[in-house]
PDB file of N, CA and C in Angstrom:
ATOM      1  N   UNK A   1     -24.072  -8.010  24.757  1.00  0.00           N
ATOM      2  CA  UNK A   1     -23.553  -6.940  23.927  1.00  0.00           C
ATOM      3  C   UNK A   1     -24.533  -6.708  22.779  1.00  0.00           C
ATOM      4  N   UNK A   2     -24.434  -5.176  22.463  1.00  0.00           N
ATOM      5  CA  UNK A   2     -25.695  -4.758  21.229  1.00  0.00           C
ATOM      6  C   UNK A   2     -24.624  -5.146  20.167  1.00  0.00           C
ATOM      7  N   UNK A   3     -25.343  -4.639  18.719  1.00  0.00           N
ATOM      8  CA  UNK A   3     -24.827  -4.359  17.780  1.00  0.00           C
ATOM      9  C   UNK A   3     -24.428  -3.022  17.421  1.00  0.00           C
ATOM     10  N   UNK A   4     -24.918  -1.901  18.624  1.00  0.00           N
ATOM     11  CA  UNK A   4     -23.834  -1.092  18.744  1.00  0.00           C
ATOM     12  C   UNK A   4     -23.091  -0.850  19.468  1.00  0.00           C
ATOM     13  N   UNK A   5     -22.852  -1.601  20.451  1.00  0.00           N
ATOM     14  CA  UNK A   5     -21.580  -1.418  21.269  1.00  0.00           C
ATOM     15  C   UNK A   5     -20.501  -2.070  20.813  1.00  0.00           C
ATOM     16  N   UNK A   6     -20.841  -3.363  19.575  1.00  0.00           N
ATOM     17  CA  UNK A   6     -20.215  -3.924  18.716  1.00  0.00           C
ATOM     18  C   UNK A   6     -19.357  -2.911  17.899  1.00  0.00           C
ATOM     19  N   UNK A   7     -20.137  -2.117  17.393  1.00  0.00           N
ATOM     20  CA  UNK A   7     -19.816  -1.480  16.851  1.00  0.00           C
ATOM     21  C   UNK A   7     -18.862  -0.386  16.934  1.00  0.00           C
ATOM     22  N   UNK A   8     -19.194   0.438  18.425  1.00  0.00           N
ATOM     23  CA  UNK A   8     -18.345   1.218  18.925  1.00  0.00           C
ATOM     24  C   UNK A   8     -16.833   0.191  19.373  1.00  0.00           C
ATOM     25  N   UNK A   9     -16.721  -0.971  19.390  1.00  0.00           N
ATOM     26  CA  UNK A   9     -15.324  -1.702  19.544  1.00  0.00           C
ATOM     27  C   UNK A   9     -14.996  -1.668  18.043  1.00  0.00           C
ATOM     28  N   UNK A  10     -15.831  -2.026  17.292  1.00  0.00           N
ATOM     29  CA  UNK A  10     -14.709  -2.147  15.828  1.00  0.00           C
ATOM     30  C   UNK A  10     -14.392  -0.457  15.521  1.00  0.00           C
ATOM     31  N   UNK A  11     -14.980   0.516  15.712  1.00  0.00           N
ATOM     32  CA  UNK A  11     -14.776   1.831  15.409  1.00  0.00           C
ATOM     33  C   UNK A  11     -13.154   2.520  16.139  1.00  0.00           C
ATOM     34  N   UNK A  12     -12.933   1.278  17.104  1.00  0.00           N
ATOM     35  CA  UNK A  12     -11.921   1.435  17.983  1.00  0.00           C
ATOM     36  C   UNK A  12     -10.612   1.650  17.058  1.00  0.00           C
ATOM     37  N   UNK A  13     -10.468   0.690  16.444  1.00  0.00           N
ATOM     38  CA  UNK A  13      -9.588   0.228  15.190  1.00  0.00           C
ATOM     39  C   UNK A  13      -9.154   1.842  14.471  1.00  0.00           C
ATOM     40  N   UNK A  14      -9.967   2.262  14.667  1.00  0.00           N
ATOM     41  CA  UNK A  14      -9.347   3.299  13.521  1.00  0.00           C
ATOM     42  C   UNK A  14      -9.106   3.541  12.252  1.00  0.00           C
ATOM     43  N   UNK A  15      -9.640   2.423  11.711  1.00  0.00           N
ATOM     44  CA  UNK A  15     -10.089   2.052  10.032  1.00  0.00           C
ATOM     45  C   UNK A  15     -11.423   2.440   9.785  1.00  0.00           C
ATOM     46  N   UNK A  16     -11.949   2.439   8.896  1.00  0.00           N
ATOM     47  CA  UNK A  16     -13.305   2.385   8.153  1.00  0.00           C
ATOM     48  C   UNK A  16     -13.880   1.587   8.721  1.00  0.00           C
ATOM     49  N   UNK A  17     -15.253   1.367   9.286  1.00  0.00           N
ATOM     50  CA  UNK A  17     -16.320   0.525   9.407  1.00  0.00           C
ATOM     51  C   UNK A  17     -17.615   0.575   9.184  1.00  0.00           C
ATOM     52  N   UNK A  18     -18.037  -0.311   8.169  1.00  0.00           N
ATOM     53  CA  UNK A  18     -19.681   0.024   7.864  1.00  0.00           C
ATOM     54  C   UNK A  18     -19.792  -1.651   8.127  1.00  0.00           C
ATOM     55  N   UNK A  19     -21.256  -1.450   8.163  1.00  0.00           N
ATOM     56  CA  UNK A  19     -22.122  -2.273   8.629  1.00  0.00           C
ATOM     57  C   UNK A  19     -22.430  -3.244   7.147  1.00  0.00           C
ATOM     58  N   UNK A  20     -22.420  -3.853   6.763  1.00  0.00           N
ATOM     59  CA  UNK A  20     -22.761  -5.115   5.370  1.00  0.00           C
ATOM     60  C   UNK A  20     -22.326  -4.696   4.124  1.00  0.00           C
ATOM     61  N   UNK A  21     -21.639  -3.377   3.787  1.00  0.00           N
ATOM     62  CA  UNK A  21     -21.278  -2.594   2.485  1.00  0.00           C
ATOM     63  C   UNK A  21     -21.010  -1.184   2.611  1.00  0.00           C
ATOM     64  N   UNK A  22     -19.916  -1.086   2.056  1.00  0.00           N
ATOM     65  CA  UNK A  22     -19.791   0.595   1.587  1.00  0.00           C
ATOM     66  C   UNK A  22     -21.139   0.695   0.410  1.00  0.00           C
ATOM     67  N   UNK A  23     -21.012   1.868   0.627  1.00  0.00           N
ATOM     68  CA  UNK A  23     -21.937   2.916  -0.762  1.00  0.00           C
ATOM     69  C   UNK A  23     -21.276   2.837  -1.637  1.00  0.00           C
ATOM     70  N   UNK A  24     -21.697   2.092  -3.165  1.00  0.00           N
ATOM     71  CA  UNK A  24     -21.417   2.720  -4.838  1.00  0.00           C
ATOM     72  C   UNK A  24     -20.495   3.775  -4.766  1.00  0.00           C
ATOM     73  N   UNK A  25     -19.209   3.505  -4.793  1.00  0.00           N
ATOM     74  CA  UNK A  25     -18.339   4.983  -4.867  1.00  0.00           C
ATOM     75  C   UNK A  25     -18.098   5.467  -3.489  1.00  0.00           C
ATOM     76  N   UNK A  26     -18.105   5.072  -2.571  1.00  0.00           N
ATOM     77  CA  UNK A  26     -17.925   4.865  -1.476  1.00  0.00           C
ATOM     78  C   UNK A  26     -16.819   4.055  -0.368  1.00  0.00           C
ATOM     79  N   UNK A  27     -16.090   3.366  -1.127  1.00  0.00           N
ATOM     80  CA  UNK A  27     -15.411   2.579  -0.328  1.00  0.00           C
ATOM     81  C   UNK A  27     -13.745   3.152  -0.583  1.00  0.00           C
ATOM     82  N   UNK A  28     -13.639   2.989   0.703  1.00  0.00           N
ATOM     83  CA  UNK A  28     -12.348   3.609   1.095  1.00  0.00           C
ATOM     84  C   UNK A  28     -11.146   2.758   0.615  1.00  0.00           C
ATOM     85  N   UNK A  29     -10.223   3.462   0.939  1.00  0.00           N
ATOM     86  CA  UNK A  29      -8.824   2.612   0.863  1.00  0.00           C
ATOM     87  C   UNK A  29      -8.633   1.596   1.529  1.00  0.00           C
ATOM     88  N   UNK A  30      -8.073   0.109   1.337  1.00  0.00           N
ATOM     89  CA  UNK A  30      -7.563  -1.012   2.648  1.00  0.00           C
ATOM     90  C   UNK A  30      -7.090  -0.207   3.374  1.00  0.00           C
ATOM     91  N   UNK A  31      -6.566  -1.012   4.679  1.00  0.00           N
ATOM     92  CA  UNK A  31      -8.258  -2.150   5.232  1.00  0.00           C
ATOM     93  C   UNK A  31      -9.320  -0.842   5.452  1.00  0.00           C
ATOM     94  N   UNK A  32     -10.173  -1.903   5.425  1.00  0.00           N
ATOM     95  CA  UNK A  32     -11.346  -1.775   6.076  1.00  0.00           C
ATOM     96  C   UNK A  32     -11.983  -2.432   6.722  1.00  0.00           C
ATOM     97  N   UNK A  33     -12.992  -2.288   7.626  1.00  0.00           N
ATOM     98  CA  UNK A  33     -14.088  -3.953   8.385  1.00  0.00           C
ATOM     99  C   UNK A  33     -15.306  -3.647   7.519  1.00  0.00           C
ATOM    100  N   UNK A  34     -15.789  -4.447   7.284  1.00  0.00           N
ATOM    101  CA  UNK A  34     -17.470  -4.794   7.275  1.00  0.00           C
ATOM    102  C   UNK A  34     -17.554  -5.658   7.969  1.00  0.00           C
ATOM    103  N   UNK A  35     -19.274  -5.433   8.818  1.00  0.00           N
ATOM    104  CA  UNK A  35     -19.630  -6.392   9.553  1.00  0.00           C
ATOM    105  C   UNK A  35     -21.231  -6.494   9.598  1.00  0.00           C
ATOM    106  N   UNK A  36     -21.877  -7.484  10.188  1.00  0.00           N
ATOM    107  CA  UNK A  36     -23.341  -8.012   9.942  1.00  0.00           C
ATOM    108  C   UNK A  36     -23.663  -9.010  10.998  1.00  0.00           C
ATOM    109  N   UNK A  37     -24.923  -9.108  10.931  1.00  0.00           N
ATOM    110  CA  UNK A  37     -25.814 -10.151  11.861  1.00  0.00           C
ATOM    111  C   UNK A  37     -26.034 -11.164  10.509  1.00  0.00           C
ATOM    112  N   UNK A  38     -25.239 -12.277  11.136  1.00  0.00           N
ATOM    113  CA  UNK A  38     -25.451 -13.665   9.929  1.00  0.00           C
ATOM    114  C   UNK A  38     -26.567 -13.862   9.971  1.00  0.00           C
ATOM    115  N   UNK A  39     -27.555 -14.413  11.572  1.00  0.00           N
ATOM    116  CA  UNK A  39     -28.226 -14.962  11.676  1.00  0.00           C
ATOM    117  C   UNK A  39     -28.952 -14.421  12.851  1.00  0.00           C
ATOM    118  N   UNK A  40     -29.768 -14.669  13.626  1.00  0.00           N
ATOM    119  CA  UNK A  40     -30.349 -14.433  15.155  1.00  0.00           C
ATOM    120  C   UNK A  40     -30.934 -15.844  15.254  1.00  0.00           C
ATOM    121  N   UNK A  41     -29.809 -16.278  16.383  1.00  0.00           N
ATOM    122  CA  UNK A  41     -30.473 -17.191  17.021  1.00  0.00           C
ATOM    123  C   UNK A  41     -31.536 -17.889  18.012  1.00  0.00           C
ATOM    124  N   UNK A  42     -32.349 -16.382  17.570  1.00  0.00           N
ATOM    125  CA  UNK A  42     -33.776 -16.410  19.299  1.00  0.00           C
ATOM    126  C   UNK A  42     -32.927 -15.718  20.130  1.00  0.00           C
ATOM    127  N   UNK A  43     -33.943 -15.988  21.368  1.00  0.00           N
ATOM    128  CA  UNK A  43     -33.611 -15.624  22.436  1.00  0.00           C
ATOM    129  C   UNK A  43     -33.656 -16.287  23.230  1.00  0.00           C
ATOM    130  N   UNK A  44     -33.156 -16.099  24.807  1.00  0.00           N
ATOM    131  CA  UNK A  44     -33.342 -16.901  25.883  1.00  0.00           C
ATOM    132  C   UNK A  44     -34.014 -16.280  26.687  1.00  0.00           C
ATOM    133  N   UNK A  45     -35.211 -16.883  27.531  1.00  0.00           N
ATOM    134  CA  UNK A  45     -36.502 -16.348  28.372  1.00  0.00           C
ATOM    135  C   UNK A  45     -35.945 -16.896  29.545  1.00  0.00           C
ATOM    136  N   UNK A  46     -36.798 -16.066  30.083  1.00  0.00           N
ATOM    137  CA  UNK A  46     -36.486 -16.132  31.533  1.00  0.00           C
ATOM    138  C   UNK A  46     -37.363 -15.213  32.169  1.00  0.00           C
ATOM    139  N   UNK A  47     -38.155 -15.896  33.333  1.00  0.00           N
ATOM    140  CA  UNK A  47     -39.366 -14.511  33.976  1.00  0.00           C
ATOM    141  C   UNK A  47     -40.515 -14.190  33.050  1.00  0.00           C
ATOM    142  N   UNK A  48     -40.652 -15.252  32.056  1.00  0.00           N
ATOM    143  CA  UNK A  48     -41.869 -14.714  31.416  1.00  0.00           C
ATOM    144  C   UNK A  48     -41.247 -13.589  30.698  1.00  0.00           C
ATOM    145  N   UNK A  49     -40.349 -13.203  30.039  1.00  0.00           N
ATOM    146  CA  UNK A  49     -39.814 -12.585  28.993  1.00  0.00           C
ATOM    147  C   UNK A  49     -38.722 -12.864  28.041  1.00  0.00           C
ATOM    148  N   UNK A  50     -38.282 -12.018  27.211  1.00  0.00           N
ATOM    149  CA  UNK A  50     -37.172 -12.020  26.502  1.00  0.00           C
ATOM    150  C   UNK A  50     -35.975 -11.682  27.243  1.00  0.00           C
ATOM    151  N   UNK A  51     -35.172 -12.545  27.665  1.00  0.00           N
ATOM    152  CA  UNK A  51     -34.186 -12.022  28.542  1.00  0.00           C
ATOM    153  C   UNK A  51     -33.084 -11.667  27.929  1.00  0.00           C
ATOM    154  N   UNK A  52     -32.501 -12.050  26.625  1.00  0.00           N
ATOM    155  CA  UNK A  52     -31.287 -12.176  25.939  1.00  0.00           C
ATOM    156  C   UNK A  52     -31.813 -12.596  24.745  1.00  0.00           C
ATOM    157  N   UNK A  53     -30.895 -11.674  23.277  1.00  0.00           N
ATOM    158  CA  UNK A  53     -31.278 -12.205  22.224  1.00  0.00           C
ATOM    159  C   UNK A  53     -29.683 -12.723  21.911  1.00  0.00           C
ATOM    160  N   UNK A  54     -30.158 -13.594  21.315  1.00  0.00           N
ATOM    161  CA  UNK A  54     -28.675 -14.166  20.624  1.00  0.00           C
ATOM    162  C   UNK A  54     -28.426 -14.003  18.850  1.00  0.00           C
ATOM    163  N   UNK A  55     -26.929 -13.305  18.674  1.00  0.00           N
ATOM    164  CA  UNK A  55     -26.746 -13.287  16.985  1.00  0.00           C
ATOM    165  C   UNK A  55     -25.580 -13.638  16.968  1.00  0.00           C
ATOM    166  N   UNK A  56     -25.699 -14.175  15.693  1.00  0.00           N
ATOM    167  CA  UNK A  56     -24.550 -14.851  15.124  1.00  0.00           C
ATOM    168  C   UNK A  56     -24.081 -13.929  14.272  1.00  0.00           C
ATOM    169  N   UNK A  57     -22.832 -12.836  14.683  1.00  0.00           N
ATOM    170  CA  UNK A  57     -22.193 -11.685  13.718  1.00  0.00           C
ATOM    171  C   UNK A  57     -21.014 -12.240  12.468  1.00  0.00           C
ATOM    172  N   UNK A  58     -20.807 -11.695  11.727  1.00  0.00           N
ATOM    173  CA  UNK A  58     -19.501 -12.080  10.873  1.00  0.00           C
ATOM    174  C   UNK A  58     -18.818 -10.631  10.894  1.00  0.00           C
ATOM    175  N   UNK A  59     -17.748 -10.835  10.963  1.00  0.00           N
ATOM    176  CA  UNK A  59     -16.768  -9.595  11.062  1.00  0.00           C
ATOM    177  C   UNK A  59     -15.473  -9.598   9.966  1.00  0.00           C
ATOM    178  N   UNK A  60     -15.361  -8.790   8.712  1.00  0.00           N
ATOM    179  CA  UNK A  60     -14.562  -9.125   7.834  1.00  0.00           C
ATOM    180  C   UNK A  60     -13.772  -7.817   7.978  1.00  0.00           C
ATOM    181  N   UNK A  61     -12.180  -8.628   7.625  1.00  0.00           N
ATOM    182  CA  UNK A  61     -11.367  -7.301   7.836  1.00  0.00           C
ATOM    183  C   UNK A  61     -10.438  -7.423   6.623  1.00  0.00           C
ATOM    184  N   UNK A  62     -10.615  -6.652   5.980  1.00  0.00           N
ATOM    185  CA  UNK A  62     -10.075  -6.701   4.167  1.00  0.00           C
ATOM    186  C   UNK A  62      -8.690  -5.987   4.521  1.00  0.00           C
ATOM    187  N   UNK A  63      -7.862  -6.453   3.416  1.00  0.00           N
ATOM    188  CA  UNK A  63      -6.171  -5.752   3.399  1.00  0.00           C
ATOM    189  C   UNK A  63      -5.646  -6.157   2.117  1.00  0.00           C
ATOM    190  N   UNK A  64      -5.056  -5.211   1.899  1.00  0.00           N
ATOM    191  CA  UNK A  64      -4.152  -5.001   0.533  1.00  0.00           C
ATOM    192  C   UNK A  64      -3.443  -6.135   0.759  1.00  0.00           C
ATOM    193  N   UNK A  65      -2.609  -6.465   1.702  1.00  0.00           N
ATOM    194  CA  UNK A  65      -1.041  -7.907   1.876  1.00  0.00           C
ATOM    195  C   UNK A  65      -1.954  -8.331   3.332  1.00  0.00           C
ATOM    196  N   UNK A  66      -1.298  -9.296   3.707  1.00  0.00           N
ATOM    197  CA  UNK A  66      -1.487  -9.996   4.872  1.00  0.00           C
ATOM    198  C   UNK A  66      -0.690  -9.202   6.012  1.00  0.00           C
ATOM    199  N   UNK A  67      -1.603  -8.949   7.069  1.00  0.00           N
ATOM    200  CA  UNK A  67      -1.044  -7.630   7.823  1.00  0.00           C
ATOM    201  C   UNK A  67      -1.770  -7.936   9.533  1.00  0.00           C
ATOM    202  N   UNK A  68      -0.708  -9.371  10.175  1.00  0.00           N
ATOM    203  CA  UNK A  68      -0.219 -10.005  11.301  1.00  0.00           C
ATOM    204  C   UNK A  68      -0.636  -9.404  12.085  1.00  0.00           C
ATOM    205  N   UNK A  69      -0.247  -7.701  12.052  1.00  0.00           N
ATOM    206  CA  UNK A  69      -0.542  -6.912  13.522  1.00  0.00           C
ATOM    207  C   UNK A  69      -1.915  -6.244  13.568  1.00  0.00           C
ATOM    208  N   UNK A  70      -2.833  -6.326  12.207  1.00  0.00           N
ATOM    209  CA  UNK A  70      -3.861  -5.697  12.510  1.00  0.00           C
ATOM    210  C   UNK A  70      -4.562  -6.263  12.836  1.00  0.00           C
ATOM    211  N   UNK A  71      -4.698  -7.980  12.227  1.00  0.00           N
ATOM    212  CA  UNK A  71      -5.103  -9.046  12.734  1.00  0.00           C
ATOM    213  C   UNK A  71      -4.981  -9.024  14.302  1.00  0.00           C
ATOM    214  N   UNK A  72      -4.220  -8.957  15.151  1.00  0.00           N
ATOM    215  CA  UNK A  72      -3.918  -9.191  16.370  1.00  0.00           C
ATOM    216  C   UNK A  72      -4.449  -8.073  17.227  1.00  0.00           C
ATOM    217  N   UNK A  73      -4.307  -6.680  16.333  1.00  0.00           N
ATOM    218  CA  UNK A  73      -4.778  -5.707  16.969  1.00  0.00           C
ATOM    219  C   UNK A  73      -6.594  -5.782  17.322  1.00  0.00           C
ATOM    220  N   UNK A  74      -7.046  -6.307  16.314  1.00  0.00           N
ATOM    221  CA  UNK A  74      -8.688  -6.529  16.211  1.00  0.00           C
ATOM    222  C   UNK A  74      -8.916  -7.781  16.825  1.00  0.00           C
ATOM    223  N   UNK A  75      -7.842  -9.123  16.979  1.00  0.00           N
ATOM    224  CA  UNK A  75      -8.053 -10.070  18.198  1.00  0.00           C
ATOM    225  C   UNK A  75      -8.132  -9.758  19.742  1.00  0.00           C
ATOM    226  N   UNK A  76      -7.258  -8.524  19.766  1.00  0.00           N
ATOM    227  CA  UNK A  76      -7.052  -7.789  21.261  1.00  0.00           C
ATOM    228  C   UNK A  76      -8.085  -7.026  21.675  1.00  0.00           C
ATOM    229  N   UNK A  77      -8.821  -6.438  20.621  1.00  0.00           N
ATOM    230  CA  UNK A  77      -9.982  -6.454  21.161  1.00  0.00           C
ATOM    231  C   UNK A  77     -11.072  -6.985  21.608  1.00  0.00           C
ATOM    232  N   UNK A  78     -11.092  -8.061  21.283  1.00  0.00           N
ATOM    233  CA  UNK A  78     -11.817  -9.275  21.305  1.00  0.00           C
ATOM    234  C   UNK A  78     -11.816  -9.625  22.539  1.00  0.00           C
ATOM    235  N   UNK A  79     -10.493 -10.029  22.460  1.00  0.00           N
ATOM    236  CA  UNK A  79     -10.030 -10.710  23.589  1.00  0.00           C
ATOM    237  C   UNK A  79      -9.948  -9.889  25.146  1.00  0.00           C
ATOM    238  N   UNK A  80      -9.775  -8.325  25.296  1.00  0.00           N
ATOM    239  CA  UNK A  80     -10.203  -7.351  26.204  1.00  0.00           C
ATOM    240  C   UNK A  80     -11.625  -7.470  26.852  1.00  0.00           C
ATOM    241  N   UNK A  81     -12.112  -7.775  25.333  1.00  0.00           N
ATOM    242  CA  UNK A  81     -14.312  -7.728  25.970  1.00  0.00           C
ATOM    243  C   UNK A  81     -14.295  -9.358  25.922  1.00  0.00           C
ATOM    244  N   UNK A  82     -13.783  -9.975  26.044  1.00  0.00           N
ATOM    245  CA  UNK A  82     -14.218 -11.423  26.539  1.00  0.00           C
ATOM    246  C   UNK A  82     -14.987 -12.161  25.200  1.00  0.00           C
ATOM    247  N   UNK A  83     -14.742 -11.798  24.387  1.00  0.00           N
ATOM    248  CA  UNK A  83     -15.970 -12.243  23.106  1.00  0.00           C
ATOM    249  C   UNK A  83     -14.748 -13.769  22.373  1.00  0.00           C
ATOM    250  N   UNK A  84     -15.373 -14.190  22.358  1.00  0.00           N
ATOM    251  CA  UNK A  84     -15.565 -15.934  21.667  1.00  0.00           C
ATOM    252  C   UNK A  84     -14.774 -15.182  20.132  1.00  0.00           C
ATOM    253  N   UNK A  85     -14.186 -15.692  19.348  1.00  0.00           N
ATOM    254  CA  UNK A  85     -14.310 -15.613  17.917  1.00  0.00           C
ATOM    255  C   UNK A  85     -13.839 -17.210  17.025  1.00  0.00           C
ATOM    256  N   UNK A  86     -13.924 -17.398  15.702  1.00  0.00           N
ATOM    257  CA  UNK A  86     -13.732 -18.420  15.336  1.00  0.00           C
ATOM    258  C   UNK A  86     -13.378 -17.560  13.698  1.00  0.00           C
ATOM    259  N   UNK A  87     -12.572 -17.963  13.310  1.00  0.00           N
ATOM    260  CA  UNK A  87     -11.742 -16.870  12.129  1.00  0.00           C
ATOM    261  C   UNK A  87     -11.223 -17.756  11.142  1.00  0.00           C
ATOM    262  N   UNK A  88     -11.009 -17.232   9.538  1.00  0.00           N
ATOM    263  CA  UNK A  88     -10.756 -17.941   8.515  1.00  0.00           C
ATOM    264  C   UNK A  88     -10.304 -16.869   7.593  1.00  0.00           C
ATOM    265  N   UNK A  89      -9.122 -17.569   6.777  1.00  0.00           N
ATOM    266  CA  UNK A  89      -8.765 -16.162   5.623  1.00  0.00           C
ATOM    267  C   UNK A  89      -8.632 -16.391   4.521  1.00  0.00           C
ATOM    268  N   UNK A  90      -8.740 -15.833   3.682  1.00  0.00           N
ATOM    269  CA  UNK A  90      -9.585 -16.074   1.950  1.00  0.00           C
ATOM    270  C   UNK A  90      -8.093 -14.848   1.513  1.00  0.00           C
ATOM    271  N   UNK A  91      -8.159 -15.297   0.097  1.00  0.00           N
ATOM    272  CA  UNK A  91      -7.773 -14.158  -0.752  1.00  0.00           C
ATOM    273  C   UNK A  91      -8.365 -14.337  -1.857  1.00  0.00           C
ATOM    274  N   UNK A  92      -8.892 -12.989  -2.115  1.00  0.00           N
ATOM    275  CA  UNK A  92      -9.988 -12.166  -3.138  1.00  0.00           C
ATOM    276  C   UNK A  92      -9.292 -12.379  -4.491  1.00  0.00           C
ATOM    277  N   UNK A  93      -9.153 -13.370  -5.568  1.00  0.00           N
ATOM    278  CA  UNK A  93      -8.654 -12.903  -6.279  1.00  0.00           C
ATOM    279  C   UNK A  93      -9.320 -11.797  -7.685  1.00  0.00           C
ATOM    280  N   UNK A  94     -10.615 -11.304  -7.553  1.00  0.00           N
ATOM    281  CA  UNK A  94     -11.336 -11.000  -8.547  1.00  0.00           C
ATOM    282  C   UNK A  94     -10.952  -9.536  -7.446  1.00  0.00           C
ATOM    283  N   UNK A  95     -10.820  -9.272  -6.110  1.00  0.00           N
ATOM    284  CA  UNK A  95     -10.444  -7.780  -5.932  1.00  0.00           C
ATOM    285  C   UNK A  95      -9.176  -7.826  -5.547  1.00  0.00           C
ATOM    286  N   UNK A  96      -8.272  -8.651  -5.561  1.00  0.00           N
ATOM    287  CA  UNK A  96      -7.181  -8.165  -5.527  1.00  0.00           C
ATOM    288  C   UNK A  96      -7.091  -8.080  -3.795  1.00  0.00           C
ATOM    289  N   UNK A  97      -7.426  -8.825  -2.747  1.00  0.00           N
ATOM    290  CA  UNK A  97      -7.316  -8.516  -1.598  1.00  0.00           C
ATOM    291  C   UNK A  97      -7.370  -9.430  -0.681  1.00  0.00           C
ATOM    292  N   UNK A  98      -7.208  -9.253   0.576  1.00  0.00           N
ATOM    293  CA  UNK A  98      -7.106 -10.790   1.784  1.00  0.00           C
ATOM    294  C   UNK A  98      -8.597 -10.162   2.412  1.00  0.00           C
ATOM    295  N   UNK A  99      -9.228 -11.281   2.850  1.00  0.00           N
ATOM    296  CA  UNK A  99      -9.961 -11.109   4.037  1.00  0.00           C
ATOM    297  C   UNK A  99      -9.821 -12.273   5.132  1.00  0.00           C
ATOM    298  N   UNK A 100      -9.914 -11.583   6.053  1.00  0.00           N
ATOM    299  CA  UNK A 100     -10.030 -12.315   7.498  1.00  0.00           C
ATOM    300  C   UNK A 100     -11.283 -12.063   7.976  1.00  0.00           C
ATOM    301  N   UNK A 101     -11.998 -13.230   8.030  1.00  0.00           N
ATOM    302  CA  UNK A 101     -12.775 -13.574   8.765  1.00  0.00           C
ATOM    303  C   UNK A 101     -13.133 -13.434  10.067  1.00  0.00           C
ATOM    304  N   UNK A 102     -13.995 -12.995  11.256  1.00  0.00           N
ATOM    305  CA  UNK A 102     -14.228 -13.630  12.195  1.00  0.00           C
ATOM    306  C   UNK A 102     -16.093 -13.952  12.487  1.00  0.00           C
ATOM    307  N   UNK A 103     -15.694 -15.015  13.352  1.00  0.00           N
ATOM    308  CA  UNK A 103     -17.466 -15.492  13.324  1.00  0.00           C
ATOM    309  C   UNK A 103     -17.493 -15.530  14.711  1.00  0.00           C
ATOM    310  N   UNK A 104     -18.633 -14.219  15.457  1.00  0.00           N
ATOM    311  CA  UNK A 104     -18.526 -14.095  16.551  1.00  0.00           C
ATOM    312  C   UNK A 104     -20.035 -14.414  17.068  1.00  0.00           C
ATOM    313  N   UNK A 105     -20.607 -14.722  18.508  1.00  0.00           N
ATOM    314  CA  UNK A 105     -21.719 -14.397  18.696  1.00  0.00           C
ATOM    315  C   UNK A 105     -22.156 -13.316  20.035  1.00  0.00           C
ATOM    316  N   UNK A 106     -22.855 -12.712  19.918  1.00  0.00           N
ATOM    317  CA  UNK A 106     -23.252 -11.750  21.001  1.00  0.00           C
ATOM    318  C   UNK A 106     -24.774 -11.497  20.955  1.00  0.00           C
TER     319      UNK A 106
END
């Protein structure tokens, strides 16, 4: 999977999605996702080439309250395309907000 076909699944959602930050004056109402390439882990060769690159994505999904079904709704997608996730949830107290975590790789 690219990082835009990644992309076209979180766009699925029907919320806001940018890629590492809204724009200065820019950011929408909760939720929203942001998401990013943590890391790139190489690639795997094969044939004397680059056969597969590997990244380590983070996928954050911000909300006003803790909100069970959107969580589940953005696991179901996940879970439709076969993708791995590993997830953690914070609350923002300097914005006033939850985030959920997920740490995916593709």
């Amino acid at each position: 999977m690219t990082v835009t076909e990644l992309r076209t699944l979180l766009d699925s959602m029907a919320i806001p999605v940018r890629y590492r930050a809204f724009k200065v004056g820019e950011v929408p109402n909760l939720p929203y996702i942001l998401f990013y390439v943590e890391s790139n882990e190489g690639t795997l060769k094969a044939d004397n080439h680059n056969y597969a690159k590997i990244r380590n994505v983070t996928i954050e999904l911000y909300s006003e309250e803790k909100d069970p079904e959107l969580e589940e709704k953005l696991e179901a997608v996940f879970d439709s395309n076969k993708i791995e996730y590993d997830s953690y949830e914070s609350y923002l107290d300097t914005e006033d907000m939850y985030e959920v975590a997920y740490e995916i790789v593709i």
